[in-house]
N, C-alpha and C. Protein backbone atom coordinates (compact mmCIF):
# COMPACT_ATOMS: atom_id res chain seq x y z
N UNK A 1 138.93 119.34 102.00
CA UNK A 1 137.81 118.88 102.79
C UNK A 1 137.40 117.49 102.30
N UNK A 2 137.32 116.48 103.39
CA UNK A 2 136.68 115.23 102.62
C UNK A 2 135.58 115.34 102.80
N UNK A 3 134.73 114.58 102.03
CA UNK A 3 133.66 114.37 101.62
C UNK A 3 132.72 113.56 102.34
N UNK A 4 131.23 113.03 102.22
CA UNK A 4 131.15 111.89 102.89
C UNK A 4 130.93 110.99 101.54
N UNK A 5 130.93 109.74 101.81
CA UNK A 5 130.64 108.72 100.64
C UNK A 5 129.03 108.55 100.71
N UNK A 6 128.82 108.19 99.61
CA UNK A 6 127.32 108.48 99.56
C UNK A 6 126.97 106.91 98.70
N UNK A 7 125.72 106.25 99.66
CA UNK A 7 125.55 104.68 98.90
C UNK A 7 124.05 104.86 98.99
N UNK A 8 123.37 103.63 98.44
CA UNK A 8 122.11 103.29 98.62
C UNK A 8 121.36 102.54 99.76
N UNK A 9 121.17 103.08 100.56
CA UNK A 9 120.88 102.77 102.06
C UNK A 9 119.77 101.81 102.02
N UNK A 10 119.62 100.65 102.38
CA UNK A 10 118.55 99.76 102.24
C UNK A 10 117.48 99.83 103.42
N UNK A 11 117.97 100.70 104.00
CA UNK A 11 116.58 100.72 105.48
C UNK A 11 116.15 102.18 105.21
N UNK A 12 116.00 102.91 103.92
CA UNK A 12 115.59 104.59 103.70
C UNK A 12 114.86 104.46 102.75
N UNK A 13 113.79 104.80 102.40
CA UNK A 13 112.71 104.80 100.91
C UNK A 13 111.75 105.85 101.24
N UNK A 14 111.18 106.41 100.23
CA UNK A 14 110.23 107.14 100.11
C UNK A 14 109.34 106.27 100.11
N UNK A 15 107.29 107.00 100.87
CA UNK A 15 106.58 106.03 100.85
C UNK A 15 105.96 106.07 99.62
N UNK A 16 105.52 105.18 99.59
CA UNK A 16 104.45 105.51 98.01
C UNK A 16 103.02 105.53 98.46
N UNK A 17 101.94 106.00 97.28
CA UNK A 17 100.82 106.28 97.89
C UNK A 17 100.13 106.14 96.39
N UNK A 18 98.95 105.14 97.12
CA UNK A 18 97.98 105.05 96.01
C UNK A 18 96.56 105.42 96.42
N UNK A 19 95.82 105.77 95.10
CA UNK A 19 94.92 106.65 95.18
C UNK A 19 93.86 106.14 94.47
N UNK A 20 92.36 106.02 95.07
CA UNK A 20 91.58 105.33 94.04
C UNK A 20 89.82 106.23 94.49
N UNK A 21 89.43 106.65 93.60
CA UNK A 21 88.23 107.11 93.65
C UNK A 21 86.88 106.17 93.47
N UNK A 22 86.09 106.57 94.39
CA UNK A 22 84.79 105.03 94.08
C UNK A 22 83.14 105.25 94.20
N UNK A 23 82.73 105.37 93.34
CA UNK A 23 81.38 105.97 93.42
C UNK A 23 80.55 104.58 94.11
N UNK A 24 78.95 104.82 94.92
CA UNK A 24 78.10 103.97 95.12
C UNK A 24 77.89 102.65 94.50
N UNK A 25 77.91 103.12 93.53
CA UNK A 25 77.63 101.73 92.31
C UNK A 25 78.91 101.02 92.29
N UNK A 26 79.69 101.22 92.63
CA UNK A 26 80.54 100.43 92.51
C UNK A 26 81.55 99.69 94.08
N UNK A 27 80.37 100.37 94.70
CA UNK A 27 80.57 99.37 96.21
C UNK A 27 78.71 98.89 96.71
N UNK A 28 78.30 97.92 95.95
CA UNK A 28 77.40 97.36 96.47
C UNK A 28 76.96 96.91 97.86
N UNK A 29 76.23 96.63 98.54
CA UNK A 29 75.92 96.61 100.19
C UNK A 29 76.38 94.71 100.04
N UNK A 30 77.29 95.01 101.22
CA UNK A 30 78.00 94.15 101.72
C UNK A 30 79.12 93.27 100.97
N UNK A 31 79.26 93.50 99.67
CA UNK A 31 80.02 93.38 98.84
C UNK A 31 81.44 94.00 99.53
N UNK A 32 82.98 92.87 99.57
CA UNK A 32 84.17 93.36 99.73
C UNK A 32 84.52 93.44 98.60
N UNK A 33 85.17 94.51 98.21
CA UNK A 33 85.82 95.20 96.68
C UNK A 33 87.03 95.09 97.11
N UNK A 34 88.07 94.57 96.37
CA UNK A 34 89.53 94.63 96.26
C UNK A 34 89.83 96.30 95.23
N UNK A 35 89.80 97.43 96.18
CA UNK A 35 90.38 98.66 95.30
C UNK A 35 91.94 99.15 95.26
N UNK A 36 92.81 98.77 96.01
CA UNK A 36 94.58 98.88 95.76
C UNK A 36 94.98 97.74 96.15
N UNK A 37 95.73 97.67 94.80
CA UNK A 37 96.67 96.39 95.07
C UNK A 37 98.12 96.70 96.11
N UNK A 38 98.47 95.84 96.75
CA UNK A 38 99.98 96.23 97.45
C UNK A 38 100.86 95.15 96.97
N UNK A 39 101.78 95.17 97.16
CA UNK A 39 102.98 93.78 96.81
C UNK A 39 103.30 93.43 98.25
N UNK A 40 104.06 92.21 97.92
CA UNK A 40 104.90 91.40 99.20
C UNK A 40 105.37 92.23 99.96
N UNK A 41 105.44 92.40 100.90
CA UNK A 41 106.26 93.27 102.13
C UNK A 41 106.18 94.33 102.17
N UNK A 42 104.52 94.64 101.59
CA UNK A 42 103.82 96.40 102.07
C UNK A 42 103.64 96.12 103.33
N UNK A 43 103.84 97.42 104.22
CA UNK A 43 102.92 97.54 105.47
C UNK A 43 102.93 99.11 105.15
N UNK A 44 101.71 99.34 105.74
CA UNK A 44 100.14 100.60 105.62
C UNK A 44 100.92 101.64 106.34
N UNK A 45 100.99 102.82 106.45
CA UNK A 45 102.34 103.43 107.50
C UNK A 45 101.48 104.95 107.41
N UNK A 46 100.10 105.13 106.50
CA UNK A 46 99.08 106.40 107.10
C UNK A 46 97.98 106.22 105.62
N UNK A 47 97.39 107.35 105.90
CA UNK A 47 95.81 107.46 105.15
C UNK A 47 95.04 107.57 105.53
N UNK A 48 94.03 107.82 104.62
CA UNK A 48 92.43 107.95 104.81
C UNK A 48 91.75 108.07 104.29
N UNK A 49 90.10 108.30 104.44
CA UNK A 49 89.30 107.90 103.33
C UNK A 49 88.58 109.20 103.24
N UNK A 50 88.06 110.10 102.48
CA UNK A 50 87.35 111.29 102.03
C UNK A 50 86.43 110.55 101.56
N UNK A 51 85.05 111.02 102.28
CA UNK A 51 83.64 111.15 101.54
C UNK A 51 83.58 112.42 100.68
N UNK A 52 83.57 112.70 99.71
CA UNK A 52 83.18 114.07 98.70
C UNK A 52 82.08 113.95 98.40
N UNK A 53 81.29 112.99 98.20
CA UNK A 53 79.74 113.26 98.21
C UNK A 53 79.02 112.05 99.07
N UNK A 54 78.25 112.90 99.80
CA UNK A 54 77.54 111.74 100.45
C UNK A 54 76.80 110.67 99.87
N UNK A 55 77.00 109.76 100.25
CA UNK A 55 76.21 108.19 99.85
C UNK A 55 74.55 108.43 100.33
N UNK A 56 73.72 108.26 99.17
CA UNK A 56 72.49 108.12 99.62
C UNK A 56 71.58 107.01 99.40
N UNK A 57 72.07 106.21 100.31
CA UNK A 57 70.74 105.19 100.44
C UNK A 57 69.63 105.48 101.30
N UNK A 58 69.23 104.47 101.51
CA UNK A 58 67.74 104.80 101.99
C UNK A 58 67.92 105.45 103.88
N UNK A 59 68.90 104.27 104.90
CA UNK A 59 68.79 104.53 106.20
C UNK A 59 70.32 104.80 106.30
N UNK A 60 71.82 104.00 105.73
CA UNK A 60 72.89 103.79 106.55
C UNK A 60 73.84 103.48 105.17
N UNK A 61 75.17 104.19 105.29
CA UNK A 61 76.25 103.55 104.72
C UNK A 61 77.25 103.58 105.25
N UNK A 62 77.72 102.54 106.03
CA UNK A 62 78.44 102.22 107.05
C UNK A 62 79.70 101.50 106.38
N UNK A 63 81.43 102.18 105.82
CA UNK A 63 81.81 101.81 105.09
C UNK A 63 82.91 101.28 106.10
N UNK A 64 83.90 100.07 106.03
CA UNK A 64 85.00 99.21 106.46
C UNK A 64 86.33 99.43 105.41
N UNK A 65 87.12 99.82 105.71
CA UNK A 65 88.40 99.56 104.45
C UNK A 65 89.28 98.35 105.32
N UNK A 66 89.85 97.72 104.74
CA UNK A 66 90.69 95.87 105.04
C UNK A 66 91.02 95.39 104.13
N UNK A 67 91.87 94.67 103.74
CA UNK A 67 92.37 93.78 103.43
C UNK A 67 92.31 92.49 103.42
N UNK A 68 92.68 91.64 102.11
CA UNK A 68 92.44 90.35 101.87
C UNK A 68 93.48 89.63 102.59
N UNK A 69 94.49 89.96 103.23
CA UNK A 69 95.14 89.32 104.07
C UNK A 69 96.56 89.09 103.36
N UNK A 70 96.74 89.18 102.17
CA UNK A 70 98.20 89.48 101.81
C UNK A 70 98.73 88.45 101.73
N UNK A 71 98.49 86.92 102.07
CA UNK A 71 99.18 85.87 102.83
C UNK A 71 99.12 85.27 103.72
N UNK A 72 97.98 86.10 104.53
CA UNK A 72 97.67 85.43 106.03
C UNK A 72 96.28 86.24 105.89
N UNK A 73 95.94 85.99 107.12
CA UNK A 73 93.86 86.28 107.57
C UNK A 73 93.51 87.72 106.82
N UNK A 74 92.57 87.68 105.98
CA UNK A 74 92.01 88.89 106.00
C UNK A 74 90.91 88.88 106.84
N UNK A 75 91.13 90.77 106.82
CA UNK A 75 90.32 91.44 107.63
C UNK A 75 89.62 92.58 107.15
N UNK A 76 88.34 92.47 106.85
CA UNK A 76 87.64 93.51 105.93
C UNK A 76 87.39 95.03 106.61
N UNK A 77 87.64 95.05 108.45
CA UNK A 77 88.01 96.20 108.81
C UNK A 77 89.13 96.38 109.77
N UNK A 78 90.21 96.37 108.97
CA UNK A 78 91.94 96.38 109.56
C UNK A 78 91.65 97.64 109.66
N UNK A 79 91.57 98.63 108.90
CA UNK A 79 91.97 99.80 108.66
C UNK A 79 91.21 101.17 108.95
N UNK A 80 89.87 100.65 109.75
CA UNK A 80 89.17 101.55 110.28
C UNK A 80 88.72 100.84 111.83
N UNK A 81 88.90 101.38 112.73
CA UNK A 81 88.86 101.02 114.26
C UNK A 81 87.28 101.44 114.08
N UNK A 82 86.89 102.40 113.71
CA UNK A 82 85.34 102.33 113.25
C UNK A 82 84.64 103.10 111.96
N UNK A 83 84.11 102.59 111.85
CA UNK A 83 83.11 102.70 110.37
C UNK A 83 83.53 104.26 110.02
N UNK A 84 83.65 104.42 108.56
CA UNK A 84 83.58 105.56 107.55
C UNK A 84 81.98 105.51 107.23
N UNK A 85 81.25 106.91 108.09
CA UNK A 85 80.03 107.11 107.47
C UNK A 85 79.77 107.35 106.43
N UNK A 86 79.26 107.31 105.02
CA UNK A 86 79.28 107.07 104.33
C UNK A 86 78.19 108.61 103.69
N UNK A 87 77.40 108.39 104.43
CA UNK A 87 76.33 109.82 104.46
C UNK A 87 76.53 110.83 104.98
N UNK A 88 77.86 111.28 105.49
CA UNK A 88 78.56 112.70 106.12
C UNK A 88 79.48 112.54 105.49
N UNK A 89 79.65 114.18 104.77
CA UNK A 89 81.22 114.08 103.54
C UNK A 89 82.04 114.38 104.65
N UNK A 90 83.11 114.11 104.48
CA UNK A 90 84.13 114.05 105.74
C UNK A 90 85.44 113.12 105.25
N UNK A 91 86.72 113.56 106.40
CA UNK A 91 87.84 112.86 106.32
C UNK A 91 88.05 111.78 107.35
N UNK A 92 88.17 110.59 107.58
CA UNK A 92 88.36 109.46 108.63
C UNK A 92 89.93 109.00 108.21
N UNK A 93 90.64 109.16 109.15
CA UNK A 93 92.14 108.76 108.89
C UNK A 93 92.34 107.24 109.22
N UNK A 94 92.83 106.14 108.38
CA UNK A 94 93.14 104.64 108.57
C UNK A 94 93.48 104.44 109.89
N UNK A 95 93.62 103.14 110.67
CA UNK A 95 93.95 102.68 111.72
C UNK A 95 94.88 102.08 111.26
N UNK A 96 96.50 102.88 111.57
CA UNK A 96 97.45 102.07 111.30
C UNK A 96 97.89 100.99 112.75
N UNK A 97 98.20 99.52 111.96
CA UNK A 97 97.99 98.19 112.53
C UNK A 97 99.56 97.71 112.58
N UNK A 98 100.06 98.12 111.57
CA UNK A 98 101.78 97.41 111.63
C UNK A 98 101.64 96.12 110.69
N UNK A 99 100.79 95.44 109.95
CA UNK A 99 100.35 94.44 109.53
C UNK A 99 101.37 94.32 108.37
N UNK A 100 101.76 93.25 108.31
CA UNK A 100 102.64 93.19 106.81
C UNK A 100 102.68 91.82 106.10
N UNK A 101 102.19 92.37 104.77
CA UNK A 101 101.56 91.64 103.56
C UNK A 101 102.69 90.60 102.97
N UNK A 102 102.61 89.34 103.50
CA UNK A 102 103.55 88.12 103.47
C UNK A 102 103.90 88.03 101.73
N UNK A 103 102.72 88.16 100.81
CA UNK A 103 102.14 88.11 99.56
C UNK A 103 101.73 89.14 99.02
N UNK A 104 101.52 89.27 98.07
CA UNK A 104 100.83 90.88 97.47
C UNK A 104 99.34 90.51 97.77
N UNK A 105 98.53 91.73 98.16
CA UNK A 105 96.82 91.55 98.20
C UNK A 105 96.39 92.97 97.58
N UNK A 106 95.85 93.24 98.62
CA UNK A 106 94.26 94.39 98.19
C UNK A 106 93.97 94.82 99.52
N UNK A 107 94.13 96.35 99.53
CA UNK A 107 93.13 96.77 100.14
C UNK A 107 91.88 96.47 99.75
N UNK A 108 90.80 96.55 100.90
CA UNK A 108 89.47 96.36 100.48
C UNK A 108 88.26 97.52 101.31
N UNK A 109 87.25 97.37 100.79
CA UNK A 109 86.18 98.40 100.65
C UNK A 109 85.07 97.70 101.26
N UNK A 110 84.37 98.15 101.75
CA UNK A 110 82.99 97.50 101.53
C UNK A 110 81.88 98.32 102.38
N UNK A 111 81.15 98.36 101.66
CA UNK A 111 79.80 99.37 102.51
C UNK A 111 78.69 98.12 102.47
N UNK A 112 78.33 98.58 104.49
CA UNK A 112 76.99 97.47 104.83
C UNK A 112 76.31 98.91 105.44
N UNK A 113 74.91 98.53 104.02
CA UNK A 113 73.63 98.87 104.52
C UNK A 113 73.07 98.24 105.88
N UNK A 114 71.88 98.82 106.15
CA UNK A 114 71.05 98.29 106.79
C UNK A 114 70.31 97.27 106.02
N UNK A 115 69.26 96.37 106.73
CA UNK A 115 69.23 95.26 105.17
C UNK A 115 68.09 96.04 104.76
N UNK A 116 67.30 96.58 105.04
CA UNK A 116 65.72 97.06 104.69
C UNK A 116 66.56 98.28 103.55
N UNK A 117 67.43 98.59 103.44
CA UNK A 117 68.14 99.89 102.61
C UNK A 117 67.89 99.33 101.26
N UNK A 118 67.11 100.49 100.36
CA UNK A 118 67.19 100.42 98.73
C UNK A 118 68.69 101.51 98.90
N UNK A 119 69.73 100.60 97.72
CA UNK A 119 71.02 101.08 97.58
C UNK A 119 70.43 102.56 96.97
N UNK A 120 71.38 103.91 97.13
CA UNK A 120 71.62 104.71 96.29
C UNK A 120 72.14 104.63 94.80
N UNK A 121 72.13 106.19 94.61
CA UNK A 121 72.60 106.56 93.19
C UNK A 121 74.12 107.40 93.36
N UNK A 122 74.09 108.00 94.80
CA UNK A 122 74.78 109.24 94.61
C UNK A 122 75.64 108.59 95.43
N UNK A 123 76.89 109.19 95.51
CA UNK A 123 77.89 108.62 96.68
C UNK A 123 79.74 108.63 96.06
N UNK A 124 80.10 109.24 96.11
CA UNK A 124 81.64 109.14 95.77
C UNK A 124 82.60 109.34 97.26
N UNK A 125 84.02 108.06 97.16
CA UNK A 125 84.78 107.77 97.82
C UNK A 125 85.88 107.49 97.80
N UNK A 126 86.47 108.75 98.34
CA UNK A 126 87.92 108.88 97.79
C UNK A 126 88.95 108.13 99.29
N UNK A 127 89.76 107.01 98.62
CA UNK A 127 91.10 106.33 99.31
C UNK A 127 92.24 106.24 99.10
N UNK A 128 92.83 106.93 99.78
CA UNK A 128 94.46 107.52 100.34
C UNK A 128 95.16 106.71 100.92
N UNK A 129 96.30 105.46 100.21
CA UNK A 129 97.19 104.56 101.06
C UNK A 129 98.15 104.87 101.17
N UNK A 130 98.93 105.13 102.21
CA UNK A 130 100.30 105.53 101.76
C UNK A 130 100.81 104.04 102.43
N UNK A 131 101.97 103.84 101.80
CA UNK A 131 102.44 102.54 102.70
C UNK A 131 104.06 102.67 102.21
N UNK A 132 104.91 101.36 102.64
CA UNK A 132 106.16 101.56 102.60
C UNK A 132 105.92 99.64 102.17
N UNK A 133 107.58 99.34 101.80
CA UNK A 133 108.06 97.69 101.15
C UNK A 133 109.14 97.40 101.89
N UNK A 134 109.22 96.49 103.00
CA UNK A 134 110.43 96.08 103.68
C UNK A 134 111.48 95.57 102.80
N UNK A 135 112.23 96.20 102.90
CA UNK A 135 113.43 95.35 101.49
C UNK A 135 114.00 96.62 100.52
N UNK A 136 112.72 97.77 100.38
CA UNK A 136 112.83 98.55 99.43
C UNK A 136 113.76 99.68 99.70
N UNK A 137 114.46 100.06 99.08
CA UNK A 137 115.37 100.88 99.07
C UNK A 137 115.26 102.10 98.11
N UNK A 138 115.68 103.68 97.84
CA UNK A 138 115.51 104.42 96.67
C UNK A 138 116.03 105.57 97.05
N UNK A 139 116.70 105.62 98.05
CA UNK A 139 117.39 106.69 98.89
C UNK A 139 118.83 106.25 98.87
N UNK A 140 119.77 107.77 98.29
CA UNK A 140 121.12 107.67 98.62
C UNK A 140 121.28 108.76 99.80
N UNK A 141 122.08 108.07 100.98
CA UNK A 141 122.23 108.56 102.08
C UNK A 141 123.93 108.72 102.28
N UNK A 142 124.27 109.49 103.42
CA UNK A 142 125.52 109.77 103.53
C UNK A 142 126.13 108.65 104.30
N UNK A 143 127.40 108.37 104.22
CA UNK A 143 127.75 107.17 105.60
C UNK A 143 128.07 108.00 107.13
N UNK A 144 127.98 107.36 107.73
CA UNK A 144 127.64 107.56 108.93
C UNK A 144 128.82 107.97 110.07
N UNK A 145 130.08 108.18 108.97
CA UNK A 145 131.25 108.47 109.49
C UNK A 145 131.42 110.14 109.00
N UNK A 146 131.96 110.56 110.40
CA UNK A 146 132.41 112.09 110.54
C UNK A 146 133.86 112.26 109.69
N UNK A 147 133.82 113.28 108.69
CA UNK A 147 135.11 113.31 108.22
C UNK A 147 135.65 114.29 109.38
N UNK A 148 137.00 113.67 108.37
CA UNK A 148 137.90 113.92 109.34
C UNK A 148 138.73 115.39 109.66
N UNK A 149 138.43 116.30 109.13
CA UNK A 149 138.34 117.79 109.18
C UNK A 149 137.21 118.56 109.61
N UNK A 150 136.26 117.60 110.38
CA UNK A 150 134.85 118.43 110.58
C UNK A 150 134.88 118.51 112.21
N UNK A 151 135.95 118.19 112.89
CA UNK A 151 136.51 118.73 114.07
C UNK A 151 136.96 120.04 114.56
């Protein structure tokens, strides 16, 4: 029986996925936070953001996840078509865009109060990137030829 030959396929990779937890205090109102870094030729391919404890400010925490632009325009809400409430624990899945990071950047964060809002104390925010690297390879695949006894 032949075999198939087996190489390192440059268009097959596993995605990778980074993970970053973020309490209140450490997303100030209107402040963009750079919380995952990506490299050259990430593009975003799923995710999402978990509230586990609600954010308590005074009226609104209206959170954006985006990017510094990688190389080209950032956009502080690429990745949510609309706001992650911030005060309902809950799951909001990313708005995948197809966008791909010319340069390495950052996802980014940022919660806008209302302006009359005294910031909270309480508030944790959990972000889920999964993304993929054009170029990247880490998969051995079979070739694409039928042996020749499998007739």
């Amino acid at each position: 029986m032949t075999m198939l030959a087996t190489s390192r396929n440059p268009t097959v990779q596993f995605p990778l996925v980074a993970i970053r937890r973020l309490t209140q205090a450490e997303l100030p109102d209107g402040a963009v936070v750079s919380v995952i870094p990506l490299p050259a030729g990430a593009i975003v391919v799923g995710g999402f953001a978990v509230v586990e404890t609600a954010f308590d400010s005074e009226t609104s925490d209206s959170i954006d996840i985006g990017d510094d632009g990688g190389g080209g325009s950032a956009d502080p809400n690429r990745y949510t078509s609309s706001v992650v409430d911030g005060q309902a624990a809950g799951l909001t899945a990313l708005t995948l865009t197809g966008y791909k990071f010319t340069k390495g950047g950052w996802v980014t964060v940022e919660n806008n109060m209302t302006a009359e809002d005294t910031e909270g104390t309480a508030g944790v925010l959990l972000v889920v990137v999964k993304y993929v690297v054009e170029g990247r390879f880490n998969e051995v695949s079979g070739s694409s030829t039928v042996p020749a006894d499998a007739t």
